[in-house]
Protein backbone atom coordinates (compact mmCIF):
# COMPACT_ATOMS: atom_id res chain seq x y z
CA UNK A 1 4.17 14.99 12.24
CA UNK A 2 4.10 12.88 9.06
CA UNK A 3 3.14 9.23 9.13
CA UNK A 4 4.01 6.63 6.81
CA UNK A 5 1.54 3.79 6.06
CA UNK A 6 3.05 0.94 4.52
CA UNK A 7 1.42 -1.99 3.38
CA UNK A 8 3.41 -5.40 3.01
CA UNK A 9 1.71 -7.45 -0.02
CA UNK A 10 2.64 -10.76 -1.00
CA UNK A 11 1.36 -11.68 -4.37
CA UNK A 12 1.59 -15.09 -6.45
CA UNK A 13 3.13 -15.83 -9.29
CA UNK A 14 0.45 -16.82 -10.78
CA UNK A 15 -0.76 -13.12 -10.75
CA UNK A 16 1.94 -10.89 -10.41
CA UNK A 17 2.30 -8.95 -13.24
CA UNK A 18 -1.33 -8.33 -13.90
CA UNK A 19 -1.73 -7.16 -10.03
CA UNK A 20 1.31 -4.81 -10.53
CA UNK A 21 0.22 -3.35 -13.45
CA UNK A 22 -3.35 -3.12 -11.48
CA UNK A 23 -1.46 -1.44 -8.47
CA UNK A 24 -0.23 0.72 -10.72
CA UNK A 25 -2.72 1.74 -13.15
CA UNK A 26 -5.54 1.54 -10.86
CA UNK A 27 -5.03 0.83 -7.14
CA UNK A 28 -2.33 3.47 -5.91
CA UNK A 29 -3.82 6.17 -8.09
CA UNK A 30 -7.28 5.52 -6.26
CA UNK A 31 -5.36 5.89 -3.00
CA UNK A 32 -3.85 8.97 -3.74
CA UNK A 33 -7.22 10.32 -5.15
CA UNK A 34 -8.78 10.30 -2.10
CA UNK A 35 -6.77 13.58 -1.48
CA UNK A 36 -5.27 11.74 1.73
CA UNK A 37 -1.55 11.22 0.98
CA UNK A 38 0.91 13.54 -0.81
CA UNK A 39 3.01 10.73 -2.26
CA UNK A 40 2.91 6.80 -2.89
CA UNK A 41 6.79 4.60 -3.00
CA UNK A 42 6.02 1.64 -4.43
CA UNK A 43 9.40 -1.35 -3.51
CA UNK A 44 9.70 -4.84 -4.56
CA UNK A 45 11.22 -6.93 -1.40
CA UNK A 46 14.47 -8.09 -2.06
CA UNK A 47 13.67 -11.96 -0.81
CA UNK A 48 11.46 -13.97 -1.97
CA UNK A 49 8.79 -14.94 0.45
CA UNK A 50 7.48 -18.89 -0.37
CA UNK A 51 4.81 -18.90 -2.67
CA UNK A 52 4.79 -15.58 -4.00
CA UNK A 53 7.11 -12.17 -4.80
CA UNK A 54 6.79 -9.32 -1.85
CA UNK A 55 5.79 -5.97 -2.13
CA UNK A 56 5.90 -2.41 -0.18
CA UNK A 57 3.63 0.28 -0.75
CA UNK A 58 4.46 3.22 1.29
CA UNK A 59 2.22 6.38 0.90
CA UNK A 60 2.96 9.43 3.23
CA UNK A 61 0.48 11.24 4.85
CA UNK A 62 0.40 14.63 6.90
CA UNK A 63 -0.45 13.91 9.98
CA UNK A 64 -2.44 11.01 12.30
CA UNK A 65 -5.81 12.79 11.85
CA UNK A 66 -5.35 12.23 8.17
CA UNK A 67 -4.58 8.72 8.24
CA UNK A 68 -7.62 8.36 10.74
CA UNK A 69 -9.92 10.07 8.19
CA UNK A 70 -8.51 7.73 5.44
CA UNK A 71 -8.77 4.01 7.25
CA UNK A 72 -12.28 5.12 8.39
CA UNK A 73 -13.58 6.55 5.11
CA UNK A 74 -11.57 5.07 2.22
CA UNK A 75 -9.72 2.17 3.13
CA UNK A 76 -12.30 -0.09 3.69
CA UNK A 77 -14.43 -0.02 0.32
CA UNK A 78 -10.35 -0.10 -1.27
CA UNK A 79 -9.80 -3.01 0.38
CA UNK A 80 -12.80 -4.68 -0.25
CA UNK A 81 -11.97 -4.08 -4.23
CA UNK A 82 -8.25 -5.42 -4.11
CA UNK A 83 -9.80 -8.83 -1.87
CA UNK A 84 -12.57 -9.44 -4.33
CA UNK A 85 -9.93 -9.15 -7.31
CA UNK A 86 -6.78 -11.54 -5.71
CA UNK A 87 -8.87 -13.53 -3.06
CA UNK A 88 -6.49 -16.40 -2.03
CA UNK A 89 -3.78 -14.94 -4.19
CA UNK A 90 -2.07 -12.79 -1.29
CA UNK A 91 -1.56 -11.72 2.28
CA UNK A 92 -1.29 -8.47 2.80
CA UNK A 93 -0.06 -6.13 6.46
CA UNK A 94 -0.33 -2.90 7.33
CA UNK A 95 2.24 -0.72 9.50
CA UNK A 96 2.20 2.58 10.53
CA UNK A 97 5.36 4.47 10.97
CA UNK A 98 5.69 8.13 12.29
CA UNK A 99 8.64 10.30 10.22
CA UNK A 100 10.29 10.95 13.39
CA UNK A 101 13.56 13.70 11.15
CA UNK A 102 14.15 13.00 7.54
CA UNK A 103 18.14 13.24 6.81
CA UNK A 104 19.04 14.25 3.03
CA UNK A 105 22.39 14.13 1.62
């Protein structure tokens, strides 16, 4: 069954374009390299959280096994990389979801 890992980021002001073009450019395509996820969503938040501009970043995986193999071999080092660059300049959750039917129009 397909699982969903968001991740909830909210960014400063200060540093929000440069961290979305980072997300972009280099952070979500390093995710998806890992061979882990077939697809990445990437959603502003439509309400401003205090301080800083919200973010979604929703990458589906395959199954549970996968996502496993990913938080215990990739995730950390990526991580690591994304606190050392915006350290104080966000807070950041994860949730897991499990696709429990997809409905298409």
């Amino acid at each position: 069954m397909k699982i969903i890992y968001n991740v909830t980021v909210s960014i400063d002001h200060d540093v929000q374009a440069e961290w979305l073009t980072w997300m972009k450019v280099d952070h979500i395509p390093a995710v998806l390299a890992t061979g882990c996820f077939l697809e990445a969503k990437l959603s502003k938040i439509l309400a401003e959280e205090s301080g800083g501009l919200a973010y979604s970043i929703q990458y589906l995986c395959q199954d549970a096994d996968t996502l496993e193999m990913y938080q215990e071999k990739h995730a950390p080092e990526l991580q690591n990389i994304h606190h050392a660059k915006y350290l104080g300049k966000y807070a950041a959750f994860r949730t897991i979801l499990r696709v429990e039917e997809v409905f298409k129009k």
